[in-house]
C-alpha atoms as a PDB file:
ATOM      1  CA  UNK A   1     -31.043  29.921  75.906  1.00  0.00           C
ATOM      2  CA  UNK A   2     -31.733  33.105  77.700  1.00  0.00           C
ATOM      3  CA  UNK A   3     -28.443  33.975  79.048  1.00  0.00           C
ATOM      4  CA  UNK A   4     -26.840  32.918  75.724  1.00  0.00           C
ATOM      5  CA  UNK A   5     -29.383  35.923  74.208  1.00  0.00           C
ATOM      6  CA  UNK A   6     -28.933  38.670  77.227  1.00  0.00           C
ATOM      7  CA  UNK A   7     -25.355  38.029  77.074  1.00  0.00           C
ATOM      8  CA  UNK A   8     -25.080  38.250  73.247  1.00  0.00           C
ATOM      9  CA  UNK A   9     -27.186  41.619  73.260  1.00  0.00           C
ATOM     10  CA  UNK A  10     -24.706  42.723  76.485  1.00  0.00           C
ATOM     11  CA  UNK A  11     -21.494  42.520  74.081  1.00  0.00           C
ATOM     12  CA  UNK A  12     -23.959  44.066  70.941  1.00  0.00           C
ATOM     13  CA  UNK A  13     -24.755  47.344  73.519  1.00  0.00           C
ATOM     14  CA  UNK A  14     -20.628  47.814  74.660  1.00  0.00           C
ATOM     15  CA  UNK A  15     -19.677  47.112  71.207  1.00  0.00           C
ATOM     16  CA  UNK A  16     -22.485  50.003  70.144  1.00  0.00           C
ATOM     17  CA  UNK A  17     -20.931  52.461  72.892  1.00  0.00           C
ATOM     18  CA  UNK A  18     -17.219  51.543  72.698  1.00  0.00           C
ATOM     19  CA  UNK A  19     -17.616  52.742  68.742  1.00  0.00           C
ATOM     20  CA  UNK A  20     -19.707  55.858  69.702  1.00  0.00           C
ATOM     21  CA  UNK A  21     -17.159  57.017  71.851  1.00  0.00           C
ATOM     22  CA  UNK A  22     -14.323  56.333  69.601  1.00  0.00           C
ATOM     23  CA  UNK A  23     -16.519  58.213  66.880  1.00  0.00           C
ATOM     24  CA  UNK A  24     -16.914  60.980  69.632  1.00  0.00           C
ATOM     25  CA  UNK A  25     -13.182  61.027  70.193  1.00  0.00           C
ATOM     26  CA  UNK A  26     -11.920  60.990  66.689  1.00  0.00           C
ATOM     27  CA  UNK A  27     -14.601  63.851  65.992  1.00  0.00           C
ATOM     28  CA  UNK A  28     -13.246  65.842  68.915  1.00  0.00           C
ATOM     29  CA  UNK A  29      -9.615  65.553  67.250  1.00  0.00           C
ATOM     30  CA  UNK A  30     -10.645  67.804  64.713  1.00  0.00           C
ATOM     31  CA  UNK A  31      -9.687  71.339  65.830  1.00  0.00           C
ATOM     32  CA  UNK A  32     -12.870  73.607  66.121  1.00  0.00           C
ATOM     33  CA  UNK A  33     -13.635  76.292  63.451  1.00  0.00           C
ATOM     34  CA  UNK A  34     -13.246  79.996  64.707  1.00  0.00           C
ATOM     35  CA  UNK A  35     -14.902  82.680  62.868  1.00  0.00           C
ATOM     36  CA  UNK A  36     -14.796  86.144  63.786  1.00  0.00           C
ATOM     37  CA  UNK A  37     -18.004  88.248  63.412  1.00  0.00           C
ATOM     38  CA  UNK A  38     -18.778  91.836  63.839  1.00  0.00           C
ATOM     39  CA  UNK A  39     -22.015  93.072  65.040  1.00  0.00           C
ATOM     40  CA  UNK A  40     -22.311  96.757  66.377  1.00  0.00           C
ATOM     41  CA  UNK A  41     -18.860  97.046  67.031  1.00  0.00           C
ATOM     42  CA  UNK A  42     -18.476  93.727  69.024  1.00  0.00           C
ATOM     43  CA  UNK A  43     -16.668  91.053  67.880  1.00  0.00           C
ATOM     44  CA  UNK A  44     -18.431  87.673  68.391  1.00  0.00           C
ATOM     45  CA  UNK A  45     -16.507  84.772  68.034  1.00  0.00           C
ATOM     46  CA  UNK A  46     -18.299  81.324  66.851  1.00  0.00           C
ATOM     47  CA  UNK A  47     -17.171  77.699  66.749  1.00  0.00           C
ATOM     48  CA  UNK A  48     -18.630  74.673  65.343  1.00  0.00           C
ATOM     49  CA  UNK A  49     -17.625  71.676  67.853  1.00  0.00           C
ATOM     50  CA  UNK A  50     -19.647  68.275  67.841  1.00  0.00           C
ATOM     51  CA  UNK A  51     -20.710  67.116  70.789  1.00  0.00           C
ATOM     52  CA  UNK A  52     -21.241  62.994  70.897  1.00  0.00           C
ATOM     53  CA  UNK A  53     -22.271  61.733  73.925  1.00  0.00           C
ATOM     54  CA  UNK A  54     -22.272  57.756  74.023  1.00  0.00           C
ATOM     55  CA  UNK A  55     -25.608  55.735  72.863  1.00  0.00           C
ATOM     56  CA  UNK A  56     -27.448  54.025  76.082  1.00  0.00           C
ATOM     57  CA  UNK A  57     -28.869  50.948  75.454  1.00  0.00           C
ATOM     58  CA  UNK A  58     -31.693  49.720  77.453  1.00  0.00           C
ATOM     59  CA  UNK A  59     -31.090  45.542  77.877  1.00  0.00           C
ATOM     60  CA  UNK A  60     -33.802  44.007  79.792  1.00  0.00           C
ATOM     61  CA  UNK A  61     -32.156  41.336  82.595  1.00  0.00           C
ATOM     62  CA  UNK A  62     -34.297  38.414  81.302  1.00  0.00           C
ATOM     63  CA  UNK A  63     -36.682  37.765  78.523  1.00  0.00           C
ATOM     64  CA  UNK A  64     -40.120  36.275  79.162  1.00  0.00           C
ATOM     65  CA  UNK A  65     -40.316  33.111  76.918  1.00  0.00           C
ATOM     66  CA  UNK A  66     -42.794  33.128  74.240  1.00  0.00           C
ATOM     67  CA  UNK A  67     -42.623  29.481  72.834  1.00  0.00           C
ATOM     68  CA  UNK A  68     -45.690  27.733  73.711  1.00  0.00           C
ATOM     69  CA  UNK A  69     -44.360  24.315  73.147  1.00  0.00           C
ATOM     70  CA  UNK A  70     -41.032  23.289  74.318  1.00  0.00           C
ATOM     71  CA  UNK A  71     -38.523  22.203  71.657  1.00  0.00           C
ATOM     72  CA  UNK A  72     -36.625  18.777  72.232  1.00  0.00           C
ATOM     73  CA  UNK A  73     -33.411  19.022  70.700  1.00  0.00           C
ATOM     74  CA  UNK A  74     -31.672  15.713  70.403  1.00  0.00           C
ATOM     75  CA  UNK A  75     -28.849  14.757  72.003  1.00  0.00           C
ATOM     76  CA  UNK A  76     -25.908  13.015  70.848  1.00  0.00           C
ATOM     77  CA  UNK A  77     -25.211   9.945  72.763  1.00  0.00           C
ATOM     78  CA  UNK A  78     -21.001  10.316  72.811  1.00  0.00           C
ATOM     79  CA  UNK A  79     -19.991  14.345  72.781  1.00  0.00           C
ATOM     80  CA  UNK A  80     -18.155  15.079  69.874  1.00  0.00           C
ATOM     81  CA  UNK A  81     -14.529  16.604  69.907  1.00  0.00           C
ATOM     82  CA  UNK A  82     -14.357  20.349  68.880  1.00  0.00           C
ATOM     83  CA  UNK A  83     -11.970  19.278  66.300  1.00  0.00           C
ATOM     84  CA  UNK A  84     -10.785  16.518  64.161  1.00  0.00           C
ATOM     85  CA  UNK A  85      -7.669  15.915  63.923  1.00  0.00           C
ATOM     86  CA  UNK A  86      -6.084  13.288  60.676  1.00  0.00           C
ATOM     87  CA  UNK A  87      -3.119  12.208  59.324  1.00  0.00           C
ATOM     88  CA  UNK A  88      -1.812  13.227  56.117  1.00  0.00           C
ATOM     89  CA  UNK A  89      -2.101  10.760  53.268  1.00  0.00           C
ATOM     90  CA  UNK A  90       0.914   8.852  52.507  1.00  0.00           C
ATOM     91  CA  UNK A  91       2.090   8.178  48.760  1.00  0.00           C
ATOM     92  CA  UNK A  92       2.132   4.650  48.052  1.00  0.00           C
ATOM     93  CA  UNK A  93       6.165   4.487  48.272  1.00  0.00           C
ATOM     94  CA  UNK A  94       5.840   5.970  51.539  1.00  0.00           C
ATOM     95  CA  UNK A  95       3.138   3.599  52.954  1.00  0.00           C
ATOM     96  CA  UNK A  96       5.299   0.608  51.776  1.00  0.00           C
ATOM     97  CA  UNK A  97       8.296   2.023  53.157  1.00  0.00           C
ATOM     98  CA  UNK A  98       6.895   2.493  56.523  1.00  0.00           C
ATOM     99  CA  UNK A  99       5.128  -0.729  56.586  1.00  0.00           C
ATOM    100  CA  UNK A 100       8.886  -2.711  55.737  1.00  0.00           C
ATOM    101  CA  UNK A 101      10.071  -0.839  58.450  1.00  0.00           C
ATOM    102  CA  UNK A 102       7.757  -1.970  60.815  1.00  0.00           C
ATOM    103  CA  UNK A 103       7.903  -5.741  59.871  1.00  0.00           C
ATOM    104  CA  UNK A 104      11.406  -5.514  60.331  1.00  0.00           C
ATOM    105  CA  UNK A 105      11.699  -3.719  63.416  1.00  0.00           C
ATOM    106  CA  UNK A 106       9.078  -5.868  64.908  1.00  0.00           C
ATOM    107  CA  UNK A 107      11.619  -8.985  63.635  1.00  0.00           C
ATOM    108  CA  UNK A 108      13.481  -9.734  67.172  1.00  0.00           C
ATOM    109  CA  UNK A 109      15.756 -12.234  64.861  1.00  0.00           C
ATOM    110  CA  UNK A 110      17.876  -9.544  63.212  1.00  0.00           C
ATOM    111  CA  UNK A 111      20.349  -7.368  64.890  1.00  0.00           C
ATOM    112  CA  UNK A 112      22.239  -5.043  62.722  1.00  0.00           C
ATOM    113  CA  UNK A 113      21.539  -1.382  61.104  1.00  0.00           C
ATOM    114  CA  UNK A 114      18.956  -1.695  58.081  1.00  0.00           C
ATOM    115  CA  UNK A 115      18.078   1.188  55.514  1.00  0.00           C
ATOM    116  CA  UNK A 116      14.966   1.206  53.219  1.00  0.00           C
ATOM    117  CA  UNK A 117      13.564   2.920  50.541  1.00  0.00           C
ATOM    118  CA  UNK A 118      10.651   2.583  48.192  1.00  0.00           C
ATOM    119  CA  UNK A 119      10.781   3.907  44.323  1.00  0.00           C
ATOM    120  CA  UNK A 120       7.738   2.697  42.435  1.00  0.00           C
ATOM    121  CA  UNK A 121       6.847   0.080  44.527  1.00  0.00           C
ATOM    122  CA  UNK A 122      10.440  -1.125  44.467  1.00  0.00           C
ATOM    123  CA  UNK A 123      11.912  -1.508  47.705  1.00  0.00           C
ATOM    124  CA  UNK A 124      15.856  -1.302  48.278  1.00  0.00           C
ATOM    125  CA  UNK A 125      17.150  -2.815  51.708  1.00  0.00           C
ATOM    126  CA  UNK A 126      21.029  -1.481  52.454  1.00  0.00           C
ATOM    127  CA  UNK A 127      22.984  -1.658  55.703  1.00  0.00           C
ATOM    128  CA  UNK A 128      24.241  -4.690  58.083  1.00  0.00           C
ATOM    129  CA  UNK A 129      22.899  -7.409  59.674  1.00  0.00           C
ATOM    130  CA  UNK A 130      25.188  -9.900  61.499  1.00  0.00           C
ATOM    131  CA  UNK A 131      24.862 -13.307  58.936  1.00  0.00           C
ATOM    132  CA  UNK A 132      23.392 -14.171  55.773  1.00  0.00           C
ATOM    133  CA  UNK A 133      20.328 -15.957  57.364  1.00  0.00           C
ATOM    134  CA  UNK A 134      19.463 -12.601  59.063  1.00  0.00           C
ATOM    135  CA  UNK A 135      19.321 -10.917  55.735  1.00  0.00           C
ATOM    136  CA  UNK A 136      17.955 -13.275  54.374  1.00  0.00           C
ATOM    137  CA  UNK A 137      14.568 -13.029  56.417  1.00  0.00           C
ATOM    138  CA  UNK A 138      15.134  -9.414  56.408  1.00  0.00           C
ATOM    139  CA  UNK A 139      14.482 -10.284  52.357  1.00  0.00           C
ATOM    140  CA  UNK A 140      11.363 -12.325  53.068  1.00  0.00           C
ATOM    141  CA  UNK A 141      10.052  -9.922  55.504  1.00  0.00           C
ATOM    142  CA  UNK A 142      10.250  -6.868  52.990  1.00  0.00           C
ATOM    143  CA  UNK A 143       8.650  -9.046  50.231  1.00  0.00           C
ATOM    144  CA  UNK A 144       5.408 -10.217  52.268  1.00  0.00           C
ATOM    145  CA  UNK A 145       4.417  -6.214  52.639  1.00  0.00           C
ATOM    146  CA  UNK A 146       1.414  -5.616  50.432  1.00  0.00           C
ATOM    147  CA  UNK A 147       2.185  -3.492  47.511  1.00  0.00           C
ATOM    148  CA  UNK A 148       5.670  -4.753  47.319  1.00  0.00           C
ATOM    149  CA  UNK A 149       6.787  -5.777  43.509  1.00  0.00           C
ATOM    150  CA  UNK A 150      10.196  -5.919  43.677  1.00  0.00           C
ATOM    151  CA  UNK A 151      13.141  -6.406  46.418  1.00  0.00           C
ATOM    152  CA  UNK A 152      16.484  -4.797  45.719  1.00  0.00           C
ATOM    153  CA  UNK A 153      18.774  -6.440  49.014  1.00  0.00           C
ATOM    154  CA  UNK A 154      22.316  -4.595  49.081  1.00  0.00           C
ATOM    155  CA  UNK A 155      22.542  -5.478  53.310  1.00  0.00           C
ATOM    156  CA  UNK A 156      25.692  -6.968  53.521  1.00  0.00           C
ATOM    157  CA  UNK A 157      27.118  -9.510  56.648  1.00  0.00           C
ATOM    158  CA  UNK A 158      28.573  -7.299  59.466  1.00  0.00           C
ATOM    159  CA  UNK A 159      32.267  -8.080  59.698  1.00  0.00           C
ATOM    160  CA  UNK A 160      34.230  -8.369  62.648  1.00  0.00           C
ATOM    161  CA  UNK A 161      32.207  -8.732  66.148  1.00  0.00           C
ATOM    162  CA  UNK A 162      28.737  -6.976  66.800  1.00  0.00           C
ATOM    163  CA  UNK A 163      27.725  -4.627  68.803  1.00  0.00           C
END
């Protein structure tokens, strides 16, 4: 607690002198004021410069404590991350979307190329698989996602040989 304190009022003093000498220095930009005078057949010249010379700071190197009692600050059990980082909330459609996609992907049954969208809940499967009975559980799989209401199935049987 004491270095936190002697180093805080270390940065307070060089902040204090770095602006009094950029105070001096701006001060010092401004060209002096020359102003002949005559006394007794002598010309006296006068200026007004300002002179800033940097504040000094006295820090003491450590603070006696004055607390008479000590103070027990509790500890968390598990440190805490300096930041939190979370997801962005999905709409609905996208949630459902995602979550077809990941029943089907997860389905090691179907091989083919599969395309989905979700439009209020409605979910449209287009693409290839390689027979009927694959789309047909691609069907089923897309309907047993919660939130689904409707299943529009436009995945048509692959012809020719797959790949």
């Amino acid at each position: 607690m004491e270095q936190k304190t002697t180093l805080r009022l270390s940065i307070l003093s060089a902040a204090l002198a770095t602006s009094a000498v950029f105070a001096g220095t701006y001060a010092a930009l401004d060209e002096p004021v020359v102003q002949p005078v005559a006394e007794n057949n002598m010309t006296v010249t006068t200026s007004s410069e300002t002179v800033v010379t940097p504040l000094q700071v006295n820090v003491p190197a450590t603070e006696p404590a004055t607390t008479a009692e000590p103070v027990i600050v509790p500890v968390p059990a598990s440190p805490e991350p300096s930041i939190t980082v979370t997801e962005q909330r999905l709409t609905v459609d996208e949630r459902i979307q995602a979550d077809v996609m990941d029943v089907i992907r997860r389905n090691e049954t179907l091989t083919g190329k599969v395309g989905v969208e979700s439009n209020d809940q409605v979910v449209t499967l287009s693409g290839w698989l390689v027979n009927s009975g694959q789309i047909m559980r691609a069907n089923r799989d897309a309907r047993s996602v919660d939130g689904v209401r409707y299943v529009v199935n436009e995945i048509r049987p692959k012809v020719g040989p797959a790949y």
